[in-house]
C-alpha atoms as a PDB file:
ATOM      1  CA  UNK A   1      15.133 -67.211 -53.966  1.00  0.00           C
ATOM      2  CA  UNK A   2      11.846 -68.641 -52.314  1.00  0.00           C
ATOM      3  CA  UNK A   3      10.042 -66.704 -50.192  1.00  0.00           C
ATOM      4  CA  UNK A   4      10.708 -66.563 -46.381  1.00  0.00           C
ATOM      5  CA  UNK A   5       8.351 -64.928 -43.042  1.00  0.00           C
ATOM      6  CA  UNK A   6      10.008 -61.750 -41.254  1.00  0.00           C
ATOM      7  CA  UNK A   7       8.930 -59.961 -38.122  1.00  0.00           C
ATOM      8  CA  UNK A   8       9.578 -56.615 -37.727  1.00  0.00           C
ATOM      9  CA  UNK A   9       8.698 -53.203 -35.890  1.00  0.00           C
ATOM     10  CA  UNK A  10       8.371 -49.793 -36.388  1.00  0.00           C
ATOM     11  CA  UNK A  11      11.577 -47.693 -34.935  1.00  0.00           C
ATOM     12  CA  UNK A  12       9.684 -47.275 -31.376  1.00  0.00           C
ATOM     13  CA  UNK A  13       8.529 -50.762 -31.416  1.00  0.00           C
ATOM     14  CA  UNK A  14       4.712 -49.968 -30.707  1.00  0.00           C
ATOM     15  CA  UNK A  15       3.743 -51.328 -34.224  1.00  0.00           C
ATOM     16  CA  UNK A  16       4.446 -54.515 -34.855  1.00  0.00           C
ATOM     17  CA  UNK A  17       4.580 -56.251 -38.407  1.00  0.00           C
ATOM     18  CA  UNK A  18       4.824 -59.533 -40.471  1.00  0.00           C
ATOM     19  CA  UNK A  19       5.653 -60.159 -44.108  1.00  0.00           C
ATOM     20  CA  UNK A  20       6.417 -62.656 -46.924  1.00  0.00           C
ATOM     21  CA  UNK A  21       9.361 -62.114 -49.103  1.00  0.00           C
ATOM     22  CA  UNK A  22      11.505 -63.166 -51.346  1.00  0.00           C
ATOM     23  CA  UNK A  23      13.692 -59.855 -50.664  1.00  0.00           C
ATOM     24  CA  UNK A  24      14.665 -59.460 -54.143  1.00  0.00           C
ATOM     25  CA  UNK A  25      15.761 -55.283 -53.702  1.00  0.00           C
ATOM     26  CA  UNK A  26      16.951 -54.071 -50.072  1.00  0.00           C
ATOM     27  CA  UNK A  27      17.121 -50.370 -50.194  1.00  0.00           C
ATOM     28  CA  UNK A  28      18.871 -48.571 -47.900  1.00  0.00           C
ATOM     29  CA  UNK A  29      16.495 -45.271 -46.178  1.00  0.00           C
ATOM     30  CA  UNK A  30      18.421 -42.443 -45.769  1.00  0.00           C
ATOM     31  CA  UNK A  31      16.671 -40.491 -42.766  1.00  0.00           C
ATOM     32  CA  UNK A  32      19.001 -40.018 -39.327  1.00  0.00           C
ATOM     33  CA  UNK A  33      17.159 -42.854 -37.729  1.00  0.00           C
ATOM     34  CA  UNK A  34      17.478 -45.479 -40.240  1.00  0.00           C
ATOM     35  CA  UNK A  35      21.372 -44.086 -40.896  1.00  0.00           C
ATOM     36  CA  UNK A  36      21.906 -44.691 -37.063  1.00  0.00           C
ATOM     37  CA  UNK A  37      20.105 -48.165 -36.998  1.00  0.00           C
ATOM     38  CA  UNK A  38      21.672 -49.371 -40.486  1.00  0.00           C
ATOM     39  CA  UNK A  39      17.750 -50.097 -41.394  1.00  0.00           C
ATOM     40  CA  UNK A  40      17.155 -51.944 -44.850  1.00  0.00           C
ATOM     41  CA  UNK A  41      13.831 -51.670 -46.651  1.00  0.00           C
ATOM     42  CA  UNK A  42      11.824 -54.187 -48.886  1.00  0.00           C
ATOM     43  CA  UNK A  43       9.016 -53.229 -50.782  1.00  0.00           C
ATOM     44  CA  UNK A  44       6.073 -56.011 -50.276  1.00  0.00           C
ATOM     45  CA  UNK A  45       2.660 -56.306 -51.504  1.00  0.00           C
ATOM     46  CA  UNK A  46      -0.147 -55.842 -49.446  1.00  0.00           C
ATOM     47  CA  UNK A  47      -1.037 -58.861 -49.117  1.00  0.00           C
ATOM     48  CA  UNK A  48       2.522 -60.199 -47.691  1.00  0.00           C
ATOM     49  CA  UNK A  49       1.995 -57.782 -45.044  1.00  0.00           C
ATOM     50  CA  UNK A  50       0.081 -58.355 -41.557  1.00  0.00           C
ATOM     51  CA  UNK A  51       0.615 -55.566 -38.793  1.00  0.00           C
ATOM     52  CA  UNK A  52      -0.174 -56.328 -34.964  1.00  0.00           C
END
């Protein structure tokens, strides 16, 4: 799969974040926010990651 730019946030939205992935493993986070938002997780390496 080639890799591919995603924009994300942190739940409230104050943090702001890019990275560069091929998304190989989505895991699924089992806390009662991310169960409520149906949030997926990626592991990426630090340098496919750029926070605003």
């Amino acid at each position: 799969m080639q890799e591919k730019e995603y924009v994300g946030s942190c739940h409230c939205g104050s943090v702001q974040f890019k990275i560069i992935t091929d998304a190989p493993e989505l895991t699924t986070c089992d806390c009662s926010i991310c169960i409520r938002k149906n949030a997926l997780m990626v592991k990426v390496h630090e340098t496919k990651f750029e926070a605003h």
